[in-house]
N, C-alpha and C. Protein backbone atom coordinates (compact mmCIF):
# COMPACT_ATOMS: atom_id res chain seq x y z
N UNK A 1 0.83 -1.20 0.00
CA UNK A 1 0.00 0.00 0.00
C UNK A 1 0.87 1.25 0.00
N UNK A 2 1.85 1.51 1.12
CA UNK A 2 2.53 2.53 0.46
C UNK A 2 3.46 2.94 -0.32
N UNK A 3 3.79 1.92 -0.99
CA UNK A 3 4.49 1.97 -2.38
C UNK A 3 4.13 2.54 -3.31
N UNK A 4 2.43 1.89 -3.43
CA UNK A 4 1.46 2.49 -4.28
C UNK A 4 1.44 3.96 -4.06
N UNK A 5 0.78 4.36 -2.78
CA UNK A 5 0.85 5.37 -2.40
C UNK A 5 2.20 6.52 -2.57
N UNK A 6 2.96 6.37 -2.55
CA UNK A 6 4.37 7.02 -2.73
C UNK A 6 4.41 7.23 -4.19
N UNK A 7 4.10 6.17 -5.13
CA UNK A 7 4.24 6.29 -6.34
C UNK A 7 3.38 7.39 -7.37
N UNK A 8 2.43 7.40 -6.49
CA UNK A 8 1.08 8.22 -6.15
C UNK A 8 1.45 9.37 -6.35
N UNK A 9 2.23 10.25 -5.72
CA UNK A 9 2.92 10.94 -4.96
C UNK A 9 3.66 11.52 -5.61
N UNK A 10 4.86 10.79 -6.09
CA UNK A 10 6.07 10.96 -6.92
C UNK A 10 5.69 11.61 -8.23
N UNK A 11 4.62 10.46 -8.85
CA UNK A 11 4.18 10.61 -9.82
C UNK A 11 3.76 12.22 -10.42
N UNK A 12 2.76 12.41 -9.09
CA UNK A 12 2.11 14.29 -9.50
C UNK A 12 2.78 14.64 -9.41
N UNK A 13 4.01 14.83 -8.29
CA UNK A 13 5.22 15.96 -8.49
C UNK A 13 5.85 16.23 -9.79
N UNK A 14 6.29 14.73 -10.22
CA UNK A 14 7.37 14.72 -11.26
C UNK A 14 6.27 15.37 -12.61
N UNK A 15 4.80 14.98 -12.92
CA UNK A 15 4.69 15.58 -13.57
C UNK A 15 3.21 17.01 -13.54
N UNK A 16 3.94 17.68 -12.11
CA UNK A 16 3.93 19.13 -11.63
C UNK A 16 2.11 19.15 -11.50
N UNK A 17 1.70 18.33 -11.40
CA UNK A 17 -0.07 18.08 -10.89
C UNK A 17 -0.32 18.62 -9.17
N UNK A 18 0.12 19.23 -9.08
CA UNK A 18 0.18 19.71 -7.47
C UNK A 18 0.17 21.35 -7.13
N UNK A 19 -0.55 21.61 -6.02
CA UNK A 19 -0.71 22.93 -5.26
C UNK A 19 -0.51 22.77 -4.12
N UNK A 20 0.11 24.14 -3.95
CA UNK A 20 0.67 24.46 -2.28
C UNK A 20 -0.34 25.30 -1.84
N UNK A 21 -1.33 24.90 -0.75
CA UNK A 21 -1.85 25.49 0.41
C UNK A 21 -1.11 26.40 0.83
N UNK A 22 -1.80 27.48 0.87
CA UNK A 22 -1.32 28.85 1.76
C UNK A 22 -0.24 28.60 3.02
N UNK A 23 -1.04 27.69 3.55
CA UNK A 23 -0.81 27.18 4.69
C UNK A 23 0.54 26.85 4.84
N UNK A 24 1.11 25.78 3.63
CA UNK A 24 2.56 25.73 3.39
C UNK A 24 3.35 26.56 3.30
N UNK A 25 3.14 27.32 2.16
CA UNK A 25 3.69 28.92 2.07
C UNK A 25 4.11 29.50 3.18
N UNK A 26 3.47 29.88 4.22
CA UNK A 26 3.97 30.41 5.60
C UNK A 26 4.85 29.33 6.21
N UNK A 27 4.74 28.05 6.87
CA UNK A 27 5.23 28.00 7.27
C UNK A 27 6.94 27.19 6.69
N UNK A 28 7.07 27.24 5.39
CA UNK A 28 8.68 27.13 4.88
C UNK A 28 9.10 28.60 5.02
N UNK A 29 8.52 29.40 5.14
CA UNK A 29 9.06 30.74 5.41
C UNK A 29 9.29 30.48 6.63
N UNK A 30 8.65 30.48 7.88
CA UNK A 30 8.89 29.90 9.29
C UNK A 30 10.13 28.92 9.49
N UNK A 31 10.10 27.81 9.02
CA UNK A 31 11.09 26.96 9.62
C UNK A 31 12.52 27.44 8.36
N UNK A 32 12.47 28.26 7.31
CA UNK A 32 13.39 28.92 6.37
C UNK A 32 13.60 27.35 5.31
N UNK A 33 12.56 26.93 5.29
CA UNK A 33 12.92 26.04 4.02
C UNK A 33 11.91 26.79 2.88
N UNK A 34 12.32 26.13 2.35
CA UNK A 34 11.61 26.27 0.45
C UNK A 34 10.60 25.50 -0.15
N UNK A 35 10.11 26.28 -0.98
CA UNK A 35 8.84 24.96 -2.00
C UNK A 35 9.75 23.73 -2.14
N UNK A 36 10.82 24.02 -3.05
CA UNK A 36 11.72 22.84 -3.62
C UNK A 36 12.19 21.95 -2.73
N UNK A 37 12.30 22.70 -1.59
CA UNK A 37 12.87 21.25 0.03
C UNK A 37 11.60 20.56 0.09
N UNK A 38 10.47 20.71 0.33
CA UNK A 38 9.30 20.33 0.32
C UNK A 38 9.20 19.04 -0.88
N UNK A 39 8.70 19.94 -1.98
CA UNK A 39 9.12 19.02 -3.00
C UNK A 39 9.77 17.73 -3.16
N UNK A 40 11.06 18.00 -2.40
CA UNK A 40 13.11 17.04 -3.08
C UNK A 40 11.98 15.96 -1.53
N UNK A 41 11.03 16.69 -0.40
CA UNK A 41 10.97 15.45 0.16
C UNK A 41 10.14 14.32 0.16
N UNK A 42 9.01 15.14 -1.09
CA UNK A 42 8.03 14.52 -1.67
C UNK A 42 8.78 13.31 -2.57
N UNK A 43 9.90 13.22 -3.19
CA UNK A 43 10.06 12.88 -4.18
C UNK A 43 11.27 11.71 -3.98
N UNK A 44 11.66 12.02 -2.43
CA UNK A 44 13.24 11.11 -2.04
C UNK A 44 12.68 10.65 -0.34
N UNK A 45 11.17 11.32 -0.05
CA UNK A 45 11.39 10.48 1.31
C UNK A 45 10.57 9.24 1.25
N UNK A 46 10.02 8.80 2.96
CA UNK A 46 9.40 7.76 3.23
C UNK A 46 7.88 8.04 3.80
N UNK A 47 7.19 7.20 3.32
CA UNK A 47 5.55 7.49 3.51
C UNK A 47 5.74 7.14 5.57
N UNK A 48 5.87 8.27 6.05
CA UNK A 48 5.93 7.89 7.70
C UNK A 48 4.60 7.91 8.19
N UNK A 49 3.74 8.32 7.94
CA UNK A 49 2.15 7.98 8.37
C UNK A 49 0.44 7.77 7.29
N UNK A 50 -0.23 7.67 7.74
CA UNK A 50 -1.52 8.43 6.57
C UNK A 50 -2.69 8.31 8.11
N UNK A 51 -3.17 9.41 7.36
CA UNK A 51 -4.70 10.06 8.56
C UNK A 51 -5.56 9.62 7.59
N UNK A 52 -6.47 8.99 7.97
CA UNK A 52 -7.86 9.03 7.09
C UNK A 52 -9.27 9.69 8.07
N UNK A 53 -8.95 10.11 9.21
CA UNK A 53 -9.93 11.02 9.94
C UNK A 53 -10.44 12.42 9.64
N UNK A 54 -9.87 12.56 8.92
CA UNK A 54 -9.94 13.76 7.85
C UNK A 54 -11.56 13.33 6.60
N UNK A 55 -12.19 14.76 6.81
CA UNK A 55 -13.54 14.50 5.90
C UNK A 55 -13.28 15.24 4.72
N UNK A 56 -11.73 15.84 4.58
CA UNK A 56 -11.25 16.32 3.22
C UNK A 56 -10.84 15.30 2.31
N UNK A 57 -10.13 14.20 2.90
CA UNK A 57 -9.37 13.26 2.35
C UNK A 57 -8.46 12.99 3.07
N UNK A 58 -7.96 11.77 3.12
CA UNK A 58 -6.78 10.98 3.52
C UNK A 58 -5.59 11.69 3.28
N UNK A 59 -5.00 12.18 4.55
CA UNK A 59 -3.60 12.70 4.55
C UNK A 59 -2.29 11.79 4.73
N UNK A 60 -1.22 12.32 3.96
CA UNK A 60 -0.19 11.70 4.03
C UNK A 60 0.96 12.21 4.57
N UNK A 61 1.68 11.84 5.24
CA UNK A 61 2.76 12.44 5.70
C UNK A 61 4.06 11.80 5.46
N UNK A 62 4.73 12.52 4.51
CA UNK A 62 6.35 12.25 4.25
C UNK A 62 7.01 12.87 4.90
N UNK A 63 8.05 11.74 5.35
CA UNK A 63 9.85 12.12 6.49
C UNK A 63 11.16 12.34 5.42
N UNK A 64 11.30 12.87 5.16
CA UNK A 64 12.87 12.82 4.23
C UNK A 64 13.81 14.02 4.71
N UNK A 65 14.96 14.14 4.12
CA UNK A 65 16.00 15.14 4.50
C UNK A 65 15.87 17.11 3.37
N UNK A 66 16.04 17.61 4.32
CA UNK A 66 16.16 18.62 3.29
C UNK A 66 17.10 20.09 4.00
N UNK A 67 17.68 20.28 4.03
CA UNK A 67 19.30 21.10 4.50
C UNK A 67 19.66 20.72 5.71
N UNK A 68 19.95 19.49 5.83
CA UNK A 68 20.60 18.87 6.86
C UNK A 68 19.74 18.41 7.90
N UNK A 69 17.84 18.99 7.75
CA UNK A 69 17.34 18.56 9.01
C UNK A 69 16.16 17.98 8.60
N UNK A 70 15.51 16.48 9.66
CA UNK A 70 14.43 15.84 8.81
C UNK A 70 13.19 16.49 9.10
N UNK A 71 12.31 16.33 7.71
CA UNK A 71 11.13 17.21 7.50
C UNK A 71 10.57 16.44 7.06
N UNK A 72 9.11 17.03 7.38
CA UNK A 72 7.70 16.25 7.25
C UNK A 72 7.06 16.91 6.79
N UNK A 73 6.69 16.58 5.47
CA UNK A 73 5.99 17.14 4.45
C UNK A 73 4.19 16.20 4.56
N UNK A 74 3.25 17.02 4.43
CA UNK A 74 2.08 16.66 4.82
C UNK A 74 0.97 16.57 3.59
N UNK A 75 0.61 15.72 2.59
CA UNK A 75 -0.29 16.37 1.46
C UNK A 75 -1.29 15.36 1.32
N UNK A 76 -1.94 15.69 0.72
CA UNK A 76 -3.56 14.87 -0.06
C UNK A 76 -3.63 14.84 -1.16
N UNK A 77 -4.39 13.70 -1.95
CA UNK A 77 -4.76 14.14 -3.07
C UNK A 77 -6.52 14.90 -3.24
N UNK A 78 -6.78 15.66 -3.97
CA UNK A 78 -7.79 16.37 -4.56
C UNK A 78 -8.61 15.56 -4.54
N UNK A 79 -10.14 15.86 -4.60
CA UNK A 79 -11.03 14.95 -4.15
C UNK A 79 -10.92 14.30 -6.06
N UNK A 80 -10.77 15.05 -6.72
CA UNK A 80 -10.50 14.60 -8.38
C UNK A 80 -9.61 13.45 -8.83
N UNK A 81 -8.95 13.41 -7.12
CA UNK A 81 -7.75 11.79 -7.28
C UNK A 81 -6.35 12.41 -8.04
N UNK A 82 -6.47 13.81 -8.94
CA UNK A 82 -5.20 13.79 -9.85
C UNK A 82 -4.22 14.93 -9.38
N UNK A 83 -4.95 15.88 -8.82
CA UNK A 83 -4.03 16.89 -8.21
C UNK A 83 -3.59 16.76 -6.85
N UNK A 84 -2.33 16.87 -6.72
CA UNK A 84 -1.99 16.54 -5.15
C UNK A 84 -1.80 17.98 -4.26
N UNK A 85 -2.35 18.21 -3.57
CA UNK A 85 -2.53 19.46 -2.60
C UNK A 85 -1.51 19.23 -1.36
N UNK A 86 -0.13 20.11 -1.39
CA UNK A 86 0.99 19.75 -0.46
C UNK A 86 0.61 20.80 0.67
N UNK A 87 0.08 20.61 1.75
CA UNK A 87 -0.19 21.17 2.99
C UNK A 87 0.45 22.07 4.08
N UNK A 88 1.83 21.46 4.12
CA UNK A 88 2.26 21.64 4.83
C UNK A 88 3.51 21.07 5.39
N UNK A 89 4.13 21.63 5.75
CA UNK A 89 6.31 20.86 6.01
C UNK A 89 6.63 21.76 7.36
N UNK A 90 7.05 21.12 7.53
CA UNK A 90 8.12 21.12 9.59
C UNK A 90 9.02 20.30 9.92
N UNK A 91 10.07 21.06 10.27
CA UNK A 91 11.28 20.23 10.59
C UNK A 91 10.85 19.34 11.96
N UNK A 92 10.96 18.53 11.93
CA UNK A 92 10.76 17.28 13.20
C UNK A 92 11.93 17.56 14.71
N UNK A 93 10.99 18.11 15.66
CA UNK A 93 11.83 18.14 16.48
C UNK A 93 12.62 16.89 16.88
């Protein structure tokens, strides 16, 4: 399942099917990372959880590296299944 899922994932990034929530926006300004750290962790990390308590859709949360510190990148897909909506990233205390 999360292979699938990851592939899922990889897939919209690589071919750019995805939006950043506001929400994201602020806080890579906050912790001083970038869209593209976000991104590099969409695309090189590990599926570390999924929420399905959510009445938006099933959230996912990726762990990977991005300037030396690990981050957790948070996204969904669109209720349309094709656009992936990236939420949100925080460096892991």
């Amino acid at each position: 399942m999360s292979d699938g899922v990851l592939k899922r994932i990889r897939r919209a990034v690589r071919e750019r099917r995805y939006d950043f929530a506001d929400h994201l926006l602020a806080e890579v300004a906050a912790y001083r990372l970038t869209t593209d750290d976000a991104l590099e962790v969409l695309l090189t990390g590990d599926l570390d959880s999924t929420y399905s308590d959510d009445p938006r859709g099933i959230r996912y949360v990726v762990r990977g590296n991005a300037q030396g510190f690990q981050v957790d990148v948070v996204c969904r897909f669109h209720h349309n299944r094709i656009v992936l909506i990236i939420i949100t990233c925080y460096i892991v205390d």
